[in-house]
PDB file of N, CA and C in Angstrom:
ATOM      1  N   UNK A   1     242.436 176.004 151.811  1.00  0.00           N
ATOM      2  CA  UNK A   1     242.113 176.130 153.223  1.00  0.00           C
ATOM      3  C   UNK A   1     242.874 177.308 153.806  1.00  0.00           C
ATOM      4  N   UNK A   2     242.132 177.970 155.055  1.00  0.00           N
ATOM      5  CA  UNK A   2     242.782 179.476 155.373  1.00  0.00           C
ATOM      6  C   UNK A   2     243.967 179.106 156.440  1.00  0.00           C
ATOM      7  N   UNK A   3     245.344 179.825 156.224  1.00  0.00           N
ATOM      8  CA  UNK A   3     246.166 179.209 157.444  1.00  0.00           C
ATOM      9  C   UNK A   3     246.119 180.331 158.265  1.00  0.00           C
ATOM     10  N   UNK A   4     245.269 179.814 159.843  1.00  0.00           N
ATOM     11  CA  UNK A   4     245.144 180.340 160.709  1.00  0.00           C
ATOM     12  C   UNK A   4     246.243 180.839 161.820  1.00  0.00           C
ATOM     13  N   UNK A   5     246.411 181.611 162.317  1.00  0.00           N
ATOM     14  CA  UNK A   5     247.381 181.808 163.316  1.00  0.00           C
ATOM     15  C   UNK A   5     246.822 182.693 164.599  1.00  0.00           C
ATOM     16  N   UNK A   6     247.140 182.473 165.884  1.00  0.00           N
ATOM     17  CA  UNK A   6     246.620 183.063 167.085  1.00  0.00           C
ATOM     18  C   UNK A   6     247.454 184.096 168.100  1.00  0.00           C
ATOM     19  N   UNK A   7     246.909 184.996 168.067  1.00  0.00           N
ATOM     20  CA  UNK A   7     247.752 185.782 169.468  1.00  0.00           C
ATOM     21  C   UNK A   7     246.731 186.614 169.874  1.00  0.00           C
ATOM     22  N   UNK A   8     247.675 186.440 171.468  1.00  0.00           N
ATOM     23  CA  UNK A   8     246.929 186.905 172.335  1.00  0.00           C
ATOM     24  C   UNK A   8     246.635 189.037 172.050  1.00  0.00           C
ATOM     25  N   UNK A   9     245.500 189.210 172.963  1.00  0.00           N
ATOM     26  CA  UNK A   9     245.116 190.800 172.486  1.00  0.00           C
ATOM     27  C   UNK A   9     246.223 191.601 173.060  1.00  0.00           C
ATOM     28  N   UNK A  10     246.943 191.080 173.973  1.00  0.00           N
ATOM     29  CA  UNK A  10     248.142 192.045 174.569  1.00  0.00           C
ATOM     30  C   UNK A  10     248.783 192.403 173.484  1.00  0.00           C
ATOM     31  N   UNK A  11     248.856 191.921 172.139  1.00  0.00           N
ATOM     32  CA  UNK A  11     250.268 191.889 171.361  1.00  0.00           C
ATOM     33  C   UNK A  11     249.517 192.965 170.667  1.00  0.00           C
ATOM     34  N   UNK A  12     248.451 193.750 170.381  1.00  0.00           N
ATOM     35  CA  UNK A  12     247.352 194.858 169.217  1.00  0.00           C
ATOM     36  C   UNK A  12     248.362 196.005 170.511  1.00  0.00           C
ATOM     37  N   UNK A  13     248.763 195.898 170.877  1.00  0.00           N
ATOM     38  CA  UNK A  13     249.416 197.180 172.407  1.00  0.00           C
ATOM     39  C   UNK A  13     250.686 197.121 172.035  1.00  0.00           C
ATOM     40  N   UNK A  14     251.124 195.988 172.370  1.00  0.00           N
ATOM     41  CA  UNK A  14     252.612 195.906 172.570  1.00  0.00           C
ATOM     42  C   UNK A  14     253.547 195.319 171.393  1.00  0.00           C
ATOM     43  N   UNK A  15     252.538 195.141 170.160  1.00  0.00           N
ATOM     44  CA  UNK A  15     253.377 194.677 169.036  1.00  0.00           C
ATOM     45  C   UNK A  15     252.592 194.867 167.608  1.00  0.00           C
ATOM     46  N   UNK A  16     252.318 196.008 167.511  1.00  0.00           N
ATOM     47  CA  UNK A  16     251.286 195.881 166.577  1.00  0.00           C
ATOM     48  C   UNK A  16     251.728 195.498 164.949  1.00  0.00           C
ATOM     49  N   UNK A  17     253.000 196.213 165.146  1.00  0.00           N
ATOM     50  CA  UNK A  17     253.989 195.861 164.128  1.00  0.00           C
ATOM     51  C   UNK A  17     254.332 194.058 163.369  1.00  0.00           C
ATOM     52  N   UNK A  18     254.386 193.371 164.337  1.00  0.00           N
ATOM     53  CA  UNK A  18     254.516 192.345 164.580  1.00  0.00           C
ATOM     54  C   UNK A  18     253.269 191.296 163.820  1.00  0.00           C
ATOM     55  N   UNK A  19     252.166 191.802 164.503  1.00  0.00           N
ATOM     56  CA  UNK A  19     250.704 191.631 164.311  1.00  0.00           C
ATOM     57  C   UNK A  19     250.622 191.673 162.869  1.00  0.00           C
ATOM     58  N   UNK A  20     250.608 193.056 162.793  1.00  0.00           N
ATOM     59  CA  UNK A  20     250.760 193.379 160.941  1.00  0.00           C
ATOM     60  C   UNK A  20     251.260 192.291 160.037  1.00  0.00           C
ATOM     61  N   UNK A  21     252.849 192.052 160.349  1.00  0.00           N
ATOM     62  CA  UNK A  21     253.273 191.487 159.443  1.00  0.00           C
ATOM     63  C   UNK A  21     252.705 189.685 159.711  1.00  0.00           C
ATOM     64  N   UNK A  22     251.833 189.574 160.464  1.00  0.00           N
ATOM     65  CA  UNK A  22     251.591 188.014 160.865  1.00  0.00           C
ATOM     66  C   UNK A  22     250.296 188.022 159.659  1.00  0.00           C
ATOM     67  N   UNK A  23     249.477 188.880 159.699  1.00  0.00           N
ATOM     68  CA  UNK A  23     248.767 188.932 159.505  1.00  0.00           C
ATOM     69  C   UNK A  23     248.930 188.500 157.569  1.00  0.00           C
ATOM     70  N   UNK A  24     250.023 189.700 157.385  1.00  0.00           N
ATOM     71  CA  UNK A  24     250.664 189.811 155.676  1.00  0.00           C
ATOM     72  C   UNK A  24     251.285 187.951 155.404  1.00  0.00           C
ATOM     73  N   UNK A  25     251.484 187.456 156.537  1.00  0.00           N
ATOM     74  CA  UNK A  25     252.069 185.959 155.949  1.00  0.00           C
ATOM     75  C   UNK A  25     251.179 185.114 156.389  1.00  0.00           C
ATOM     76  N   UNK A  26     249.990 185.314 157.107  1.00  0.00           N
ATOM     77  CA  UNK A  26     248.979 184.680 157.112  1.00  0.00           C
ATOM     78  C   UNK A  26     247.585 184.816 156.443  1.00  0.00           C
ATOM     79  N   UNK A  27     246.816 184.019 156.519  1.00  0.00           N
ATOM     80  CA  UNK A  27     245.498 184.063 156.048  1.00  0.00           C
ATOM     81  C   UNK A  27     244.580 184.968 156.702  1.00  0.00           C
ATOM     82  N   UNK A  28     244.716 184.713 158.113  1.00  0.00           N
ATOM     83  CA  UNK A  28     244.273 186.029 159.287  1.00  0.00           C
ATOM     84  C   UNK A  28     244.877 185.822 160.366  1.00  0.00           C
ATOM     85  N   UNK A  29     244.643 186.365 161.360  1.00  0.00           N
ATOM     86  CA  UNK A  29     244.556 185.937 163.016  1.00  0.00           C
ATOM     87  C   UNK A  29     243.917 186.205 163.497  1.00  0.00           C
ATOM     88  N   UNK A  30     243.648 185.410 164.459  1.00  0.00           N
ATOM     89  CA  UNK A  30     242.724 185.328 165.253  1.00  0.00           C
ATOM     90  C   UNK A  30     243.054 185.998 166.725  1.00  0.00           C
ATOM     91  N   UNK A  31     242.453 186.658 167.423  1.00  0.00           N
ATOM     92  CA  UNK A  31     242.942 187.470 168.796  1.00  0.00           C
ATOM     93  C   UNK A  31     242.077 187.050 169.838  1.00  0.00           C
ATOM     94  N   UNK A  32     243.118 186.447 170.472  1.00  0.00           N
ATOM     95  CA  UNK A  32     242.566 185.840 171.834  1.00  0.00           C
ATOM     96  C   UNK A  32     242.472 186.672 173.188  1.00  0.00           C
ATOM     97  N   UNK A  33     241.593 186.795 173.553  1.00  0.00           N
ATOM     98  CA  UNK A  33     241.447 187.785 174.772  1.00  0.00           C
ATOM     99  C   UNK A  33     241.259 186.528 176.233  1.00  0.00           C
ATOM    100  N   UNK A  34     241.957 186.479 177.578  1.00  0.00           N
ATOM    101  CA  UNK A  34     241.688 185.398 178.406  1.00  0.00           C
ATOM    102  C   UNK A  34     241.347 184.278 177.600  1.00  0.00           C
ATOM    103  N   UNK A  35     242.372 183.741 176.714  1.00  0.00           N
ATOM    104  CA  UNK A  35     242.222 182.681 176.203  1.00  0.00           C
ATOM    105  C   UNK A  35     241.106 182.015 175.316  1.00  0.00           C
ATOM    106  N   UNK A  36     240.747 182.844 175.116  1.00  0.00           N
ATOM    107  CA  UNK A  36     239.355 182.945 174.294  1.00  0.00           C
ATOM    108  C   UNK A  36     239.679 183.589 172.951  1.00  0.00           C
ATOM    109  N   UNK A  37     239.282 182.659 171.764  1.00  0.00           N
ATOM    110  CA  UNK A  37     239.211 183.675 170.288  1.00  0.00           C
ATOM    111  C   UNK A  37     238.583 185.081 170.476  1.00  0.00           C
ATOM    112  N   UNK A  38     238.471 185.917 170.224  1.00  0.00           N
ATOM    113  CA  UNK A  38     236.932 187.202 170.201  1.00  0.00           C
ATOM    114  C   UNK A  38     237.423 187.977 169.088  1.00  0.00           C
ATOM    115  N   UNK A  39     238.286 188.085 168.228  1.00  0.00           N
ATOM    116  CA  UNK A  39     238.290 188.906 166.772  1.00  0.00           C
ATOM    117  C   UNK A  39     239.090 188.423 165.998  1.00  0.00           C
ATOM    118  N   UNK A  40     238.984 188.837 164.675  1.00  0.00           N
ATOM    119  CA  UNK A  40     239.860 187.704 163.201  1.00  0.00           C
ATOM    120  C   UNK A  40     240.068 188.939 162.546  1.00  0.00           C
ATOM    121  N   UNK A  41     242.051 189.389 162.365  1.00  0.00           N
ATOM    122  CA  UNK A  41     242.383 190.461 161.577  1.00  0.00           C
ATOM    123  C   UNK A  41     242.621 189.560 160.171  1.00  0.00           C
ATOM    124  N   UNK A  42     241.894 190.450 159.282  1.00  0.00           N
ATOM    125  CA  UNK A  42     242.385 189.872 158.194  1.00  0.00           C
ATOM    126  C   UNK A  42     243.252 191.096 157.149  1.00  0.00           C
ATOM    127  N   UNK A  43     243.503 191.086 156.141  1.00  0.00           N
ATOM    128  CA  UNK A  43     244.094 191.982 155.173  1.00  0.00           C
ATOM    129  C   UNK A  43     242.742 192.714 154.798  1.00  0.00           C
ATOM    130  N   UNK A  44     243.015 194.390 154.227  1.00  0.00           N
ATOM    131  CA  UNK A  44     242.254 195.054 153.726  1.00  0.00           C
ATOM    132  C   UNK A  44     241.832 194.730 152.756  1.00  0.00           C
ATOM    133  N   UNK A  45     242.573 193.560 151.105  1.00  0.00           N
ATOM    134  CA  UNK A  45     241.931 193.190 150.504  1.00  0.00           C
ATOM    135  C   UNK A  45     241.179 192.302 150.771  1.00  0.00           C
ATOM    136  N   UNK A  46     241.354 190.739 151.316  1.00  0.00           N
ATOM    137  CA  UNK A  46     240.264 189.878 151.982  1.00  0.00           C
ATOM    138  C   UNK A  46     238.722 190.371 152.349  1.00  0.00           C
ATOM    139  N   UNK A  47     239.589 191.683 153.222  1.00  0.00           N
ATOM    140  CA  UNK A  47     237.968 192.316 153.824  1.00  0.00           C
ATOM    141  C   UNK A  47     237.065 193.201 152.729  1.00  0.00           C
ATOM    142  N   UNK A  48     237.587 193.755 151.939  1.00  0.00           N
ATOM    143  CA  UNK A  48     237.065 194.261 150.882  1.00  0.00           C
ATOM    144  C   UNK A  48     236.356 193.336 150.260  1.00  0.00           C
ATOM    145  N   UNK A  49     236.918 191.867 149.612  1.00  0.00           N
ATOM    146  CA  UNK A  49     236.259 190.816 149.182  1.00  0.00           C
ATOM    147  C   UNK A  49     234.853 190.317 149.851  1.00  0.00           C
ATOM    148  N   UNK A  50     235.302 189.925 151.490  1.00  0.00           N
ATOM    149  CA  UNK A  50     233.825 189.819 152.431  1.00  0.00           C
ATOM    150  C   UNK A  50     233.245 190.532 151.918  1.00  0.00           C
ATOM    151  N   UNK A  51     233.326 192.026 152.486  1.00  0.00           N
ATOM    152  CA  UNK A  51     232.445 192.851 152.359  1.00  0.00           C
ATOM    153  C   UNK A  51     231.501 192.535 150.853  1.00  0.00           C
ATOM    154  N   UNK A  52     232.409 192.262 149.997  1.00  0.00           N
ATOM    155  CA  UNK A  52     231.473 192.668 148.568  1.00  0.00           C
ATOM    156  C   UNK A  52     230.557 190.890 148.435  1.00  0.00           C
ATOM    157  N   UNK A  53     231.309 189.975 149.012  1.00  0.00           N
ATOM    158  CA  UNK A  53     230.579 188.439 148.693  1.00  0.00           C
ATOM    159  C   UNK A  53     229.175 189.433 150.106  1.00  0.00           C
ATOM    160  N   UNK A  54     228.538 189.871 151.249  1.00  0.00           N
ATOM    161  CA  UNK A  54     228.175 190.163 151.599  1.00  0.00           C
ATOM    162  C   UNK A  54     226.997 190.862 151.267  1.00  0.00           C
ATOM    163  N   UNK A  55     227.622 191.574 150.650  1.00  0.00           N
ATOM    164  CA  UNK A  55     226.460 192.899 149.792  1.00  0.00           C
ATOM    165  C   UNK A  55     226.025 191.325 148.885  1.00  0.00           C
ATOM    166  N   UNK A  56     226.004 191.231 147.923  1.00  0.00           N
ATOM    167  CA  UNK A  56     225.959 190.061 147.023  1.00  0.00           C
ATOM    168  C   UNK A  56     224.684 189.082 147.214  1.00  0.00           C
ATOM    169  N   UNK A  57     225.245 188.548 148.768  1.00  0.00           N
ATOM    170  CA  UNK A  57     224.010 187.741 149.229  1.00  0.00           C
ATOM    171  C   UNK A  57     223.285 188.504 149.531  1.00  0.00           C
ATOM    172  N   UNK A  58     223.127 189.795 150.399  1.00  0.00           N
ATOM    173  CA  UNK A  58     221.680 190.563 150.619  1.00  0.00           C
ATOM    174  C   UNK A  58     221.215 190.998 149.401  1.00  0.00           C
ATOM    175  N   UNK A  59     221.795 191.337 148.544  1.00  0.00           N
ATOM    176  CA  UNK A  59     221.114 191.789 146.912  1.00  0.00           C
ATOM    177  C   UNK A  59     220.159 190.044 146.339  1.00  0.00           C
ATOM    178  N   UNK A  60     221.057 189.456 146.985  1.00  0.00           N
ATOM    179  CA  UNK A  60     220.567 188.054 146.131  1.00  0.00           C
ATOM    180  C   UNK A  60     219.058 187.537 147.112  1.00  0.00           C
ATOM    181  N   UNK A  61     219.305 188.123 148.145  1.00  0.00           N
ATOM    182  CA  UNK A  61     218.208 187.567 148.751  1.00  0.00           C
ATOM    183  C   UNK A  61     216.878 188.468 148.897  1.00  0.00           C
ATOM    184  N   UNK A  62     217.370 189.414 149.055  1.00  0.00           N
ATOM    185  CA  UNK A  62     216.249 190.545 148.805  1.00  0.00           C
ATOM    186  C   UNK A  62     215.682 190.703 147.199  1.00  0.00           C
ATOM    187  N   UNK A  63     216.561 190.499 146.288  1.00  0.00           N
ATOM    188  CA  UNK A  63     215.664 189.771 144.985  1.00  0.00           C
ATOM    189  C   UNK A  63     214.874 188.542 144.702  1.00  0.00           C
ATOM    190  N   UNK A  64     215.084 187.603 145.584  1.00  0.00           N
ATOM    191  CA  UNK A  64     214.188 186.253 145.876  1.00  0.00           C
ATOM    192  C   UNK A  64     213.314 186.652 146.384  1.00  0.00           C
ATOM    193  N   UNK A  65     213.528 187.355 147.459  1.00  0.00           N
ATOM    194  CA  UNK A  65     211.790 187.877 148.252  1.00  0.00           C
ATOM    195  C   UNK A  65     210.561 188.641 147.462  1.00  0.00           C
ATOM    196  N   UNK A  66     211.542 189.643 146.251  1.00  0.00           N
ATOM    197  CA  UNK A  66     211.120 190.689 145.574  1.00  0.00           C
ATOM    198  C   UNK A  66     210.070 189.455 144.747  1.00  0.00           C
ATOM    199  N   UNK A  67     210.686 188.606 143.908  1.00  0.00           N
ATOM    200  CA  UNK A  67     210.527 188.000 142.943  1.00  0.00           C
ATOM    201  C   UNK A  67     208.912 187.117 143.024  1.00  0.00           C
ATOM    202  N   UNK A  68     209.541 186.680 144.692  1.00  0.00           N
ATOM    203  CA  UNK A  68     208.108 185.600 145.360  1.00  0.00           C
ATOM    204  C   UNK A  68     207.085 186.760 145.595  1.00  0.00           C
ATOM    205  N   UNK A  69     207.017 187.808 145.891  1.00  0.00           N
ATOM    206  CA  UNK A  69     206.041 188.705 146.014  1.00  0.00           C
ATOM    207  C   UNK A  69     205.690 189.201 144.908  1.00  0.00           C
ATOM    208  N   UNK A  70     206.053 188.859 143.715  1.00  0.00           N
ATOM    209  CA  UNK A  70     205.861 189.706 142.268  1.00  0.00           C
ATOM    210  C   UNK A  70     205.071 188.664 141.907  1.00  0.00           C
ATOM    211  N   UNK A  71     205.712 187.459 142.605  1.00  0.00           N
ATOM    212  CA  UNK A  71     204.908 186.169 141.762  1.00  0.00           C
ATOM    213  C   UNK A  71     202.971 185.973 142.520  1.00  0.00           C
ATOM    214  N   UNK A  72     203.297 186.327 143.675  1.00  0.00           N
ATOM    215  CA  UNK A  72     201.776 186.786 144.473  1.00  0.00           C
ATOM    216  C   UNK A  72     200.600 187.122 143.593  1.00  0.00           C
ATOM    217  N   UNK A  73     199.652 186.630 143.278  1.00  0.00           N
ATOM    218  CA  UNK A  73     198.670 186.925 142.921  1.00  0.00           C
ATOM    219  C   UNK A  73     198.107 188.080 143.501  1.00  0.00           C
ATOM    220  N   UNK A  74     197.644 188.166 144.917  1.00  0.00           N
ATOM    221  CA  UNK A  74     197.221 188.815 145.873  1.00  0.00           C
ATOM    222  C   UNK A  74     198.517 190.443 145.918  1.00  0.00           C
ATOM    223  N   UNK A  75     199.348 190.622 145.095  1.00  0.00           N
ATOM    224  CA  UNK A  75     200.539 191.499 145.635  1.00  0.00           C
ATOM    225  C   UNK A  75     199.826 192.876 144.781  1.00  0.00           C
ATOM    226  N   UNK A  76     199.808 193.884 145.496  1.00  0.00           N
ATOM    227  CA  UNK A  76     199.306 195.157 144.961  1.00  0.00           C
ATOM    228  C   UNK A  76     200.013 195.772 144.149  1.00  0.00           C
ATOM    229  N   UNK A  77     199.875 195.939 142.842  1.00  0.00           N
ATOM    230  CA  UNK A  77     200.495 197.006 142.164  1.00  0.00           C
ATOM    231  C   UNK A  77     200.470 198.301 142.181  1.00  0.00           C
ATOM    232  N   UNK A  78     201.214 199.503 142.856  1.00  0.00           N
ATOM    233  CA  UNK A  78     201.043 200.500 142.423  1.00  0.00           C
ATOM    234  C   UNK A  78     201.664 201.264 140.973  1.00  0.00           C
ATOM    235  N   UNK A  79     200.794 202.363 140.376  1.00  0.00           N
ATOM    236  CA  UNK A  79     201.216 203.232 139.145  1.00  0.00           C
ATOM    237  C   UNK A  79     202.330 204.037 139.559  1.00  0.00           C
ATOM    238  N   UNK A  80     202.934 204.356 138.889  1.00  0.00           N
ATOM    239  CA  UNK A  80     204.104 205.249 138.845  1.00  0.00           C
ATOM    240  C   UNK A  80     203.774 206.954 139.900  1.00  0.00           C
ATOM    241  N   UNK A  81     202.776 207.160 139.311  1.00  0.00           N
ATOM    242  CA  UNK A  81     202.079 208.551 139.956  1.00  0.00           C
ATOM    243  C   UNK A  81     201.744 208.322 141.462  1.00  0.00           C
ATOM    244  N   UNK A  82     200.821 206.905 141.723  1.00  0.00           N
ATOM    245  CA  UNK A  82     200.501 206.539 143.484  1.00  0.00           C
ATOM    246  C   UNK A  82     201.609 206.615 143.900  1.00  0.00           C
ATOM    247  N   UNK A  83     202.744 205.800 143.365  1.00  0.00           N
ATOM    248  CA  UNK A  83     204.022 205.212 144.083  1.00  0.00           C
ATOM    249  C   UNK A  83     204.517 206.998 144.835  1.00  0.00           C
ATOM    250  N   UNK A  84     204.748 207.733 143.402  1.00  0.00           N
ATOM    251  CA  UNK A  84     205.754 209.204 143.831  1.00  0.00           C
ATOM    252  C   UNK A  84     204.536 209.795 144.391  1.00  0.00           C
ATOM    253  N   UNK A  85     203.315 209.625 144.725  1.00  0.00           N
ATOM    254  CA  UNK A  85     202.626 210.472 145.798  1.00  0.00           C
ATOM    255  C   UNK A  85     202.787 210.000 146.704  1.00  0.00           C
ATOM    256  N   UNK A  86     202.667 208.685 147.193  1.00  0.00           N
ATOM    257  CA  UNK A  86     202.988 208.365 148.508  1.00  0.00           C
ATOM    258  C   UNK A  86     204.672 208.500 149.050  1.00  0.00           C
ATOM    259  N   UNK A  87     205.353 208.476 148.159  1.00  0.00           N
ATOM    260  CA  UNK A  87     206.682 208.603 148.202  1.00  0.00           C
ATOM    261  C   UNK A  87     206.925 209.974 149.199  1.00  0.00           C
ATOM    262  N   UNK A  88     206.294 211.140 148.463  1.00  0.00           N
ATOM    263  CA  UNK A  88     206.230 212.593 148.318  1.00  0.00           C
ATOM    264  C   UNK A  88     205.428 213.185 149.776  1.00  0.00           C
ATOM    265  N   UNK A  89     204.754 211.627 150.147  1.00  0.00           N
ATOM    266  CA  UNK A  89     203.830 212.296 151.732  1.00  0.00           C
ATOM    267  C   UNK A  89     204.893 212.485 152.727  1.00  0.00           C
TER     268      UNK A  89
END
């Protein structure tokens, strides 16, 4: 489970230093603006990780769509030559 921690957005101004290292002994934080959550710092590796579980699911899902349209009876095949002419318009 992620251990969360909160501060307010004044402290990205007046403590960023601070922030940083909350961030290095936490899981993320969360930045509260008028008492309200509105952004989650996490570490550059974490976010690197998102980012790539991210890409991942759109690859994964845009190959399901690919797959159900391949499976289409009705789905048009183009030849190699139509494809790079229309490509080429």
């Amino acid at each position: 489970m992620y251990n969360s921690y909160s501060r307010p957005s004044c402290d990205l101004a007046n403590n960023l230093a601070d922030v940083i290292q909350t961030v290095k002994e936490h899981d993320h934080v969360l930045i509260c603006h008028d008492g309200k959550e509105e952004v989650v710092m996490i570490n550059a590796e974490d976010f690197a990780a998102y980012t790539e579980y991210l890409h991942t699911r759109y690859i994964l899902k845009e190959l399901e769509k690919a797959e159900k349209e391949a499976a289409d009876p009705n789905t048009k095949w183009l030849t190699r030559e139509e494809f790079f002419n229309i490509a080429e318009a």
